[in-house]
PDB file of N, CA and C in Angstrom:
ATOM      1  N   UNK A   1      35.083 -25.632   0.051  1.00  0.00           N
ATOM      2  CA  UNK A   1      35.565 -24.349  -0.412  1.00  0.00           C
ATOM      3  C   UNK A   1      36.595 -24.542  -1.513  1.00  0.00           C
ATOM      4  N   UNK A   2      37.779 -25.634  -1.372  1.00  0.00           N
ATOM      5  CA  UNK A   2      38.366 -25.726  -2.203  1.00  0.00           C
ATOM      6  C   UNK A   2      38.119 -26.585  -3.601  1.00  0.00           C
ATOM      7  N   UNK A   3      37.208 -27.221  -3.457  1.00  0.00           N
ATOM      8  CA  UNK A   3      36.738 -28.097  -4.894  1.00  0.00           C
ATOM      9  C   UNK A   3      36.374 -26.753  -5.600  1.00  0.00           C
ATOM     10  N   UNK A   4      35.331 -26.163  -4.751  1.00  0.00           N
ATOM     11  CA  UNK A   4      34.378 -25.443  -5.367  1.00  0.00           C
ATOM     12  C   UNK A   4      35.056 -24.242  -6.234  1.00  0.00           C
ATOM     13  N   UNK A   5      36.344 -23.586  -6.008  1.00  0.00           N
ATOM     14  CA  UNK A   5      37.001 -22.715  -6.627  1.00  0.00           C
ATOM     15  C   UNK A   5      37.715 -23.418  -7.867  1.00  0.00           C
ATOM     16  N   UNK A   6      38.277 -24.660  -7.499  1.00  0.00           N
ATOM     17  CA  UNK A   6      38.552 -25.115  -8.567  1.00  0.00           C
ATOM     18  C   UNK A   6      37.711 -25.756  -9.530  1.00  0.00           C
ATOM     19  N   UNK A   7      36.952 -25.742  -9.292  1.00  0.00           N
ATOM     20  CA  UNK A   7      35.798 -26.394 -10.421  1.00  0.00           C
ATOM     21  C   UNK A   7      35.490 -25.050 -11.127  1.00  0.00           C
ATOM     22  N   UNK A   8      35.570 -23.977 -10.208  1.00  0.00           N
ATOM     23  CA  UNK A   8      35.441 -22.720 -10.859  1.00  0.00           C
ATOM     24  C   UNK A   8      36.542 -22.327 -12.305  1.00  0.00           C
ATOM     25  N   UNK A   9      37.162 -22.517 -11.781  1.00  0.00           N
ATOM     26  CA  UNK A   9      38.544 -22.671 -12.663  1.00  0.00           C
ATOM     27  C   UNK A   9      38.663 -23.331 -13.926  1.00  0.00           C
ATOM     28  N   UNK A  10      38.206 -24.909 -13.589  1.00  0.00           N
ATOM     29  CA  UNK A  10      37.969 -25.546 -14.456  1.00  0.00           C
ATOM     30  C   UNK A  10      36.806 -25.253 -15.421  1.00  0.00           C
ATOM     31  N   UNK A  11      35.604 -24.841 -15.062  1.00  0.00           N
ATOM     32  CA  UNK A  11      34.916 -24.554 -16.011  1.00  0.00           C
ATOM     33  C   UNK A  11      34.893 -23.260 -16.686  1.00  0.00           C
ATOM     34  N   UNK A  12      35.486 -22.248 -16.104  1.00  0.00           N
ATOM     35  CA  UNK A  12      35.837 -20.960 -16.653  1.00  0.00           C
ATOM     36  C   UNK A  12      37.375 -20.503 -17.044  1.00  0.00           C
ATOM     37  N   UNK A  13      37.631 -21.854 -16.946  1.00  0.00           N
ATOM     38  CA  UNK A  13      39.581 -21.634 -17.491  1.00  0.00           C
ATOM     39  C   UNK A  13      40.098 -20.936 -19.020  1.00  0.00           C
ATOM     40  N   UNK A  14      39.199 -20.891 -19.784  1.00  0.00           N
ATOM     41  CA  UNK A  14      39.451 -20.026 -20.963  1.00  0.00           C
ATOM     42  C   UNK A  14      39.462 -18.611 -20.536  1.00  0.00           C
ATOM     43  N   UNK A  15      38.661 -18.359 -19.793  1.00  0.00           N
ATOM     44  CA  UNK A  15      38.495 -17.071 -19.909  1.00  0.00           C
ATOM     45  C   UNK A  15      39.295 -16.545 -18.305  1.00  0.00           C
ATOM     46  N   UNK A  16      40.853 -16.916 -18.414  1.00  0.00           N
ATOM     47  CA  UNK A  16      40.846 -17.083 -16.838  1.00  0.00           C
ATOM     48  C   UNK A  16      41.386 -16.006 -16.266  1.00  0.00           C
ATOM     49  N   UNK A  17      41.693 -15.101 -17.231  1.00  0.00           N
ATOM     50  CA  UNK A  17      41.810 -13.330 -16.594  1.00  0.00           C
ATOM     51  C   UNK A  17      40.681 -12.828 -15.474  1.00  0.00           C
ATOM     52  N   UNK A  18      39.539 -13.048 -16.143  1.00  0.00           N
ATOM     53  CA  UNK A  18      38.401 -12.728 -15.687  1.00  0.00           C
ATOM     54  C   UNK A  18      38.113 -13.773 -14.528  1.00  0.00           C
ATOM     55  N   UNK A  19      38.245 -15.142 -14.793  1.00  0.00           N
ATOM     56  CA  UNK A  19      37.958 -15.570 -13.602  1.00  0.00           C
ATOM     57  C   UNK A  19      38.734 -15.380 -12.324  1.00  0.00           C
ATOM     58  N   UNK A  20      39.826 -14.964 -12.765  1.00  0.00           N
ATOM     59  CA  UNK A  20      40.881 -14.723 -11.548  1.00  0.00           C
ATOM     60  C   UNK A  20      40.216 -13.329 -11.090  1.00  0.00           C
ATOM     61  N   UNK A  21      39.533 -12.592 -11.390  1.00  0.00           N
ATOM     62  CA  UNK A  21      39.093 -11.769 -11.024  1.00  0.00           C
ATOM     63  C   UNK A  21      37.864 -11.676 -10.289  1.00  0.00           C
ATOM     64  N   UNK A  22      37.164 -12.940 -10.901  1.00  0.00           N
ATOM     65  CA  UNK A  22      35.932 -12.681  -9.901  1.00  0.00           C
ATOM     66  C   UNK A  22      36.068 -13.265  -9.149  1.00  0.00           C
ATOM     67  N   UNK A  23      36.884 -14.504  -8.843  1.00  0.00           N
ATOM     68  CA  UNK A  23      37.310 -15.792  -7.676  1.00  0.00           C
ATOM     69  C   UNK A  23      37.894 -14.467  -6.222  1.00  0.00           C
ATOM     70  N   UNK A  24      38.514 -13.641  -7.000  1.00  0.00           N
ATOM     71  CA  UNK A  24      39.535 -12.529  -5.953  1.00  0.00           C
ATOM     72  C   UNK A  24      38.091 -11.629  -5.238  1.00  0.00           C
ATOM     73  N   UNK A  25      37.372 -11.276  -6.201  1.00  0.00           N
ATOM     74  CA  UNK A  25      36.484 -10.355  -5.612  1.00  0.00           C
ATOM     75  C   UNK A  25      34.932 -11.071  -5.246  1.00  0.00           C
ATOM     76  N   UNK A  26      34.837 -12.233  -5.963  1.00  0.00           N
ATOM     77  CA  UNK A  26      33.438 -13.105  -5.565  1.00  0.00           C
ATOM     78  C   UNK A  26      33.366 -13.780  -4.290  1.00  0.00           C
ATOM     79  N   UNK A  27      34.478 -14.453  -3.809  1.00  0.00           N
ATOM     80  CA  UNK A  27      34.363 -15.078  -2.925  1.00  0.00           C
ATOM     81  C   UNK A  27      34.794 -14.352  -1.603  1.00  0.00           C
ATOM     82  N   UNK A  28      35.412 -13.497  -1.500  1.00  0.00           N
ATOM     83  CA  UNK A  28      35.318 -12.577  -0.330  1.00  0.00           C
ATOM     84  C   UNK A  28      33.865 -12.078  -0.036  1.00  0.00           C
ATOM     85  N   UNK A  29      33.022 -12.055  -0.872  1.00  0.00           N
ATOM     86  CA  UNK A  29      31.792 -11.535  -1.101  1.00  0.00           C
ATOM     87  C   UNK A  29      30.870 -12.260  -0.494  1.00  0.00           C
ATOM     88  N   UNK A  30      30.747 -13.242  -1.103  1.00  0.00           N
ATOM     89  CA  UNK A  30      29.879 -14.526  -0.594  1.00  0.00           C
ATOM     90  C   UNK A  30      30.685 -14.924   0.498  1.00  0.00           C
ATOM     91  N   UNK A  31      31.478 -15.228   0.937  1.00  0.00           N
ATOM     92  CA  UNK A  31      32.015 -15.087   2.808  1.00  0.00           C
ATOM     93  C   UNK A  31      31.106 -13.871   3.678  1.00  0.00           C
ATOM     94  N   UNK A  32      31.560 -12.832   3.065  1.00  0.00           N
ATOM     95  CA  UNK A  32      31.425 -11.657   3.597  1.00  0.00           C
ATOM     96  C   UNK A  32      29.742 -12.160   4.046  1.00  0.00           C
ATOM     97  N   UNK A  33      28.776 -12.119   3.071  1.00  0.00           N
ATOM     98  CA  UNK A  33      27.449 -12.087   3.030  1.00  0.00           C
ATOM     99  C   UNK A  33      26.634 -13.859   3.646  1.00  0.00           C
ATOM    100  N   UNK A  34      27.489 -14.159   3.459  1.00  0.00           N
ATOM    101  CA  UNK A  34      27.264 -15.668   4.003  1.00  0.00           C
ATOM    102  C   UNK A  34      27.305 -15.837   5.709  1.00  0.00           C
ATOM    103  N   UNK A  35      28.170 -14.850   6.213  1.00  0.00           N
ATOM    104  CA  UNK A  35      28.643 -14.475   7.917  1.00  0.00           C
ATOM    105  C   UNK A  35      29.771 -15.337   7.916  1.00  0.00           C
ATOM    106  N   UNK A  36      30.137 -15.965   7.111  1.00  0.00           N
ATOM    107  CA  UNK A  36      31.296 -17.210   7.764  1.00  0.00           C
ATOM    108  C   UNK A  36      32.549 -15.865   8.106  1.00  0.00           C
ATOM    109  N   UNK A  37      32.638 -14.934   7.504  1.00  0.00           N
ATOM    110  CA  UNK A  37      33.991 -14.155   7.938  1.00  0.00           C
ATOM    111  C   UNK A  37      33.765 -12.909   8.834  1.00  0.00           C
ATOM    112  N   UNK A  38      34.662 -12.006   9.585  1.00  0.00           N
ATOM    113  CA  UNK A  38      33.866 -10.732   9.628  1.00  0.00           C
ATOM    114  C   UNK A  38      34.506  -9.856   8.740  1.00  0.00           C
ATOM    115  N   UNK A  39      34.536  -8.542   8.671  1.00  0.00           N
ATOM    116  CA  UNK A  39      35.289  -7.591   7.491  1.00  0.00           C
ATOM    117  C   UNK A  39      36.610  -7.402   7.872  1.00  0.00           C
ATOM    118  N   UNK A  40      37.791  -7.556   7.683  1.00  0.00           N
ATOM    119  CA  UNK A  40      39.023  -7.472   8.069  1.00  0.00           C
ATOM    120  C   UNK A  40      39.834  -8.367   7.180  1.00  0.00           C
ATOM    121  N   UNK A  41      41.446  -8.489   8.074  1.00  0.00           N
ATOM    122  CA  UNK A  41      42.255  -9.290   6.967  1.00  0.00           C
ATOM    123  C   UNK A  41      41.921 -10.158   6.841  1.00  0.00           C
ATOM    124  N   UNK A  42      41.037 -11.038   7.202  1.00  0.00           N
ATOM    125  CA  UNK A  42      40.697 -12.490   6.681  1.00  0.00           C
ATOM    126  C   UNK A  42      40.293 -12.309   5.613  1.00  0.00           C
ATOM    127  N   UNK A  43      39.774 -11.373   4.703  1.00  0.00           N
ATOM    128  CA  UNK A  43      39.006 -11.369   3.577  1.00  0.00           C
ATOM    129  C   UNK A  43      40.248 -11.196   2.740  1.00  0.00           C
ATOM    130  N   UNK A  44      40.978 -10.588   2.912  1.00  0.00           N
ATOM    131  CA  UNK A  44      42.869 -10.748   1.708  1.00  0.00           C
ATOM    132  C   UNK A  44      43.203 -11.893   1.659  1.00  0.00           C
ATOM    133  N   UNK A  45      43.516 -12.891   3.084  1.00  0.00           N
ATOM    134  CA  UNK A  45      43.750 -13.823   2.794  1.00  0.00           C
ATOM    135  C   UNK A  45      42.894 -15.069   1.743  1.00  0.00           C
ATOM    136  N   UNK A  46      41.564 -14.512   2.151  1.00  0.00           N
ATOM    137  CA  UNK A  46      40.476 -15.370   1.753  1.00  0.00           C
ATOM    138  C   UNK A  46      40.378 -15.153   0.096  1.00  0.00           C
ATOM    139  N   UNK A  47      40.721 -13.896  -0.178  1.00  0.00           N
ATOM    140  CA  UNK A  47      40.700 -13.333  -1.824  1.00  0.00           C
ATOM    141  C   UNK A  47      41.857 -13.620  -2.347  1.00  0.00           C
ATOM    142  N   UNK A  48      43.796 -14.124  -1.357  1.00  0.00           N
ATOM    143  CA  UNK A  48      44.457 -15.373  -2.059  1.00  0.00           C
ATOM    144  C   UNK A  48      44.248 -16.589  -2.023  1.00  0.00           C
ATOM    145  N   UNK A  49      43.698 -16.879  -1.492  1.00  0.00           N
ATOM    146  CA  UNK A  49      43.477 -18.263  -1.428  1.00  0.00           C
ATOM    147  C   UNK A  49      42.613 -18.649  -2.863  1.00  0.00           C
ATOM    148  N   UNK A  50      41.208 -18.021  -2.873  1.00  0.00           N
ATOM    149  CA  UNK A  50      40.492 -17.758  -3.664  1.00  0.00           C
ATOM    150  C   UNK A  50      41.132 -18.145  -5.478  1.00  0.00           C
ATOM    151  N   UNK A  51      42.249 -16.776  -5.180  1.00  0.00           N
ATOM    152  CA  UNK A  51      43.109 -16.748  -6.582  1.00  0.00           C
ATOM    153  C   UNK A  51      43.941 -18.469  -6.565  1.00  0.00           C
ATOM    154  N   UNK A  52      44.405 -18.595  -5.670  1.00  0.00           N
ATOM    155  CA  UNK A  52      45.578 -19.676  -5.801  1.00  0.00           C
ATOM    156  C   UNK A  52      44.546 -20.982  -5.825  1.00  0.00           C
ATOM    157  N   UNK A  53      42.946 -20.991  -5.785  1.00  0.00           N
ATOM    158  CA  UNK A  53      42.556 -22.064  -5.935  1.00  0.00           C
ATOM    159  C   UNK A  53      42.061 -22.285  -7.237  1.00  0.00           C
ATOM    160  N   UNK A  54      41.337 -20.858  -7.855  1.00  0.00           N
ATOM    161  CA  UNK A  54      40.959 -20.752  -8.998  1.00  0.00           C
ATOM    162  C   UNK A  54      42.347 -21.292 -10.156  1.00  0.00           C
ATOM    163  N   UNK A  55      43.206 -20.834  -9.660  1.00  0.00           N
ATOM    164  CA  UNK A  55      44.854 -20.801 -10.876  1.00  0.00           C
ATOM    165  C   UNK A  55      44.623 -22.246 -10.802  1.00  0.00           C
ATOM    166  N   UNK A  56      44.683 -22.980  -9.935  1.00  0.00           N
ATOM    167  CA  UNK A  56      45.197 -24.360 -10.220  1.00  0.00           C
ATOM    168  C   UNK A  56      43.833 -24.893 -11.082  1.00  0.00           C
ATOM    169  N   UNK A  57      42.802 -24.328 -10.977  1.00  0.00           N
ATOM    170  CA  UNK A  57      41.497 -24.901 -11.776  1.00  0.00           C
ATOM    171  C   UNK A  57      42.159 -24.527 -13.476  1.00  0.00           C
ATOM    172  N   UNK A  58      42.312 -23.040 -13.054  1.00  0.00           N
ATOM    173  CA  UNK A  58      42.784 -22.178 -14.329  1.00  0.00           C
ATOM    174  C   UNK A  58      43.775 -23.569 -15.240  1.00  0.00           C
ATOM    175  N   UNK A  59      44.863 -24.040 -14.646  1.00  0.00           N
ATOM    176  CA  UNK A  59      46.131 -24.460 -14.750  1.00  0.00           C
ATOM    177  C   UNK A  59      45.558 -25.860 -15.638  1.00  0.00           C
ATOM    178  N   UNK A  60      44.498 -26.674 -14.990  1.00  0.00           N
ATOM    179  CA  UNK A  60      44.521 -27.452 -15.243  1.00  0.00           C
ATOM    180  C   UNK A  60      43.632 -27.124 -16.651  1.00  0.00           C
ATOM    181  N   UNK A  61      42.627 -26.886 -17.017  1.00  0.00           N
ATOM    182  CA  UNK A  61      41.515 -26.280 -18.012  1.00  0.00           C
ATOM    183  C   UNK A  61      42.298 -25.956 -19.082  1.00  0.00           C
ATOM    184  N   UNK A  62      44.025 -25.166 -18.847  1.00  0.00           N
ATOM    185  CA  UNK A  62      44.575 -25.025 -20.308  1.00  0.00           C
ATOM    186  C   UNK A  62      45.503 -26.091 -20.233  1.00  0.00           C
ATOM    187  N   UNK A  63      46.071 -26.627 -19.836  1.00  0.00           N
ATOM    188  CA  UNK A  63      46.622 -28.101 -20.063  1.00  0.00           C
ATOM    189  C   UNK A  63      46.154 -28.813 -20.469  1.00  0.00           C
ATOM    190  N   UNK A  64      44.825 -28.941 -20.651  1.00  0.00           N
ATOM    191  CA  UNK A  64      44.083 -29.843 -21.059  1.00  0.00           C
ATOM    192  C   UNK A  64      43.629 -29.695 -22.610  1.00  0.00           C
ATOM    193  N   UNK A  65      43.429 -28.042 -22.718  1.00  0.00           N
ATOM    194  CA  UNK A  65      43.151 -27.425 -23.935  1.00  0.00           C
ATOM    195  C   UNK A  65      44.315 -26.980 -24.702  1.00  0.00           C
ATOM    196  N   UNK A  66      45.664 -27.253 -23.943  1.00  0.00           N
ATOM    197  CA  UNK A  66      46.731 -26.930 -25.056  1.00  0.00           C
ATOM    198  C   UNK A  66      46.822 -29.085 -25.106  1.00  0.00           C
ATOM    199  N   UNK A  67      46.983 -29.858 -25.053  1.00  0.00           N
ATOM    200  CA  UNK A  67      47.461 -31.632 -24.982  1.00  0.00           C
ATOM    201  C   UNK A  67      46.169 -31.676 -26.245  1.00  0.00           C
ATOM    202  N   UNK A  68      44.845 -31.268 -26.221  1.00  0.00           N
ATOM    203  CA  UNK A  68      44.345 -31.166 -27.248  1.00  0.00           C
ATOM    204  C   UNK A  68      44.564 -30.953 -28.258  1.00  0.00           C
ATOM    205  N   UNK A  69      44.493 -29.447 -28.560  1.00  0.00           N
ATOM    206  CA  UNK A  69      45.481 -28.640 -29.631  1.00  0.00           C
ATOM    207  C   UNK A  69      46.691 -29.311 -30.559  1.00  0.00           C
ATOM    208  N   UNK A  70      47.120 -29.424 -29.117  1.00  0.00           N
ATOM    209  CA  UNK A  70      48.602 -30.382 -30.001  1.00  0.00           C
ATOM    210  C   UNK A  70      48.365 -31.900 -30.588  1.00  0.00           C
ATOM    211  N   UNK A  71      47.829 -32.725 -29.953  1.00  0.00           N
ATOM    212  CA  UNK A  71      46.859 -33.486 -30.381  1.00  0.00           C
ATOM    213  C   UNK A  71      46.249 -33.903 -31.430  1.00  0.00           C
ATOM    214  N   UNK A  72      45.730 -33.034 -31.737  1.00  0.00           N
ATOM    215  CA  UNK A  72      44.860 -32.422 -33.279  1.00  0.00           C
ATOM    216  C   UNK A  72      45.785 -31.901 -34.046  1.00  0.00           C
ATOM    217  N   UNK A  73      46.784 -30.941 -34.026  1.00  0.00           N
ATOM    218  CA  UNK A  73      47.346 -30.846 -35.196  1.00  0.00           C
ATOM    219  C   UNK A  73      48.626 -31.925 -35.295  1.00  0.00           C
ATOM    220  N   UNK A  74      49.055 -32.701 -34.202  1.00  0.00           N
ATOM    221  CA  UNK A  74      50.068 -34.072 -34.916  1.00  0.00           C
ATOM    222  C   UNK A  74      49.269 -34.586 -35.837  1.00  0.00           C
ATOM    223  N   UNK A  75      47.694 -34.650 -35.405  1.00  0.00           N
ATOM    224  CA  UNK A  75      46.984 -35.909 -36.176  1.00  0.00           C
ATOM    225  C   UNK A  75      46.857 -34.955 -37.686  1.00  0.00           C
ATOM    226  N   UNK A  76      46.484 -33.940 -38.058  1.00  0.00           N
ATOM    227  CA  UNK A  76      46.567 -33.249 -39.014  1.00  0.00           C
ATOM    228  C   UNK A  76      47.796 -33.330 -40.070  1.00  0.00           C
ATOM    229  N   UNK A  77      48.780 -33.243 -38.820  1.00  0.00           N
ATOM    230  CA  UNK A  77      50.140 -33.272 -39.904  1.00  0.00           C
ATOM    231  C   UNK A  77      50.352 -34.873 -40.702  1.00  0.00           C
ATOM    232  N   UNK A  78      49.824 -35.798 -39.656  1.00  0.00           N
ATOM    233  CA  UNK A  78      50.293 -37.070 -40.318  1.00  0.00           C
ATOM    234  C   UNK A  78      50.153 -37.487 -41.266  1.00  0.00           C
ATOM    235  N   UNK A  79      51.143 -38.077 -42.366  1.00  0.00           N
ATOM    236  CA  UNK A  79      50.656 -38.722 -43.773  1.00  0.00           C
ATOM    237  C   UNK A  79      49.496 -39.790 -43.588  1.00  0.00           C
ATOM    238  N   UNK A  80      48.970 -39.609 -44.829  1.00  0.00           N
ATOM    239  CA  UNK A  80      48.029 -40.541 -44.970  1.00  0.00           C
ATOM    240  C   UNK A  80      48.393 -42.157 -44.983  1.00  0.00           C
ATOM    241  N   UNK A  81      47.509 -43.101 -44.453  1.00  0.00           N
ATOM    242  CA  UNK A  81      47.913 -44.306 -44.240  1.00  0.00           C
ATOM    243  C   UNK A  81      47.459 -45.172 -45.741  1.00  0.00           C
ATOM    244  N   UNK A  82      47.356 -46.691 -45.816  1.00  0.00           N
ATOM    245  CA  UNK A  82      47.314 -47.097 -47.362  1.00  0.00           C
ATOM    246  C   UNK A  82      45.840 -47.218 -47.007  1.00  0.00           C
ATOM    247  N   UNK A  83      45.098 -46.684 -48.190  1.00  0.00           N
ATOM    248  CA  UNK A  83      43.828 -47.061 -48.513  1.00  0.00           C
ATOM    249  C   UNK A  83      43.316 -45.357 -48.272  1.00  0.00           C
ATOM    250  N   UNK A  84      44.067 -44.773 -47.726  1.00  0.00           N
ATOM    251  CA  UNK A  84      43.446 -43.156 -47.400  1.00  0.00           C
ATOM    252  C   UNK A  84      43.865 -42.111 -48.754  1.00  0.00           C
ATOM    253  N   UNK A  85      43.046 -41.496 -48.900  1.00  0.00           N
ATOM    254  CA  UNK A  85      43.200 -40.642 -50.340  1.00  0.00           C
ATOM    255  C   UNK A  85      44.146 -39.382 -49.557  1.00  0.00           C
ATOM    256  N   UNK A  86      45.566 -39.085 -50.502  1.00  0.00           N
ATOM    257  CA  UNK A  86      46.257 -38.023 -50.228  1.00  0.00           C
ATOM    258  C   UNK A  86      45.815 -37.202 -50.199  1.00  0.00           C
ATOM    259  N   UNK A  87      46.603 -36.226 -49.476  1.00  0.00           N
ATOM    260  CA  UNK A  87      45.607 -34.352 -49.578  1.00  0.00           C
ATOM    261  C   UNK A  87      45.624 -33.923 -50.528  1.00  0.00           C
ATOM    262  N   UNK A  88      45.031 -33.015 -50.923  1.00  0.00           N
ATOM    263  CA  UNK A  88      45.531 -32.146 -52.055  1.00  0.00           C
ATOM    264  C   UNK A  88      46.949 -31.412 -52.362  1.00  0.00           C
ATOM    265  N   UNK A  89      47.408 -31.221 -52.611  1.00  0.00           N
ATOM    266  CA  UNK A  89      48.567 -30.263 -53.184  1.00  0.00           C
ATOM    267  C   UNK A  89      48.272 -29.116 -53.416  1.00  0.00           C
ATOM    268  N   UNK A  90      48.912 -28.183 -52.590  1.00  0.00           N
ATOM    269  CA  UNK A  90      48.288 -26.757 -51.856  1.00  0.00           C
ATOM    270  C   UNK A  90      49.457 -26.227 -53.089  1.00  0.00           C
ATOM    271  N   UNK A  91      50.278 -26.785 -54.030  1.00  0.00           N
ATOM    272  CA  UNK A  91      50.974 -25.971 -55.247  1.00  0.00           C
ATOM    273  C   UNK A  91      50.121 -25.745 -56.480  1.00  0.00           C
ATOM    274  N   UNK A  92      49.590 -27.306 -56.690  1.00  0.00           N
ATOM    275  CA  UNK A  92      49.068 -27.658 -57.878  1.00  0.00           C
ATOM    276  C   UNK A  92      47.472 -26.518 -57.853  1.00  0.00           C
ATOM    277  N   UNK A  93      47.621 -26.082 -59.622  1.00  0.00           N
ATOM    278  CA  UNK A  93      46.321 -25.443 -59.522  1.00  0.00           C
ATOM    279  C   UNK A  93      45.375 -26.092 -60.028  1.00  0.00           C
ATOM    280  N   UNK A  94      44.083 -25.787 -60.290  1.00  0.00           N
ATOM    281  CA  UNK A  94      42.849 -26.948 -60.461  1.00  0.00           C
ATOM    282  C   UNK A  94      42.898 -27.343 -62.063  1.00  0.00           C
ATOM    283  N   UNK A  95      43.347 -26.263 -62.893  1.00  0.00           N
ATOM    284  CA  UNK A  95      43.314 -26.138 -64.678  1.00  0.00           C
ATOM    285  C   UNK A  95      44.728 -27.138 -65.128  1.00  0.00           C
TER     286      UNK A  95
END
């Protein structure tokens, strides 16, 4: 139960408004319809749990996609090394 939310997470972590939303309302669902629960408070608890397993999927999916990000633009910012052709000069015009 718990891989499975977080893998949820992880693969739908961009979009993780929405996944926090369907983790809250999907998996009470599939309990519900599966028989593992009956209808009562177990299904609140089961729809936090749900959320707090998806977040940490969530959590990890943009950590990963912001260490990227940043990543990519250090390497962007860095001067060029010897033998590498400088950038252009974003002053200079072409004439």
């Amino acid at each position: 139960m718990i891989p499975t939310l977080i893998l949820f997470g992880l693969v739908f972590g961009r979009w993780w408004r929405s996944a926090l939303i369907a983790a809250a309302v999907g998996w009470p669902v599939l309990l519900l319809a599966t028989g593992a629960v009956d209808a009562g408070a177990e299904l609140f608890g089961a729809a936090g749990l749900a959320i707090i397993n998806t977040g940490v999927g969530i959590a990890i999916n943009q950590g990963g996609r912001w260490s990227l990000r940043t990543s990519r633009q250090a390497r962007a910012r860095r001067a060029p090394g010897p033998g590498e052709p400088s950038p252009p000069d974003e002053n200079r015009r072409g004439y």
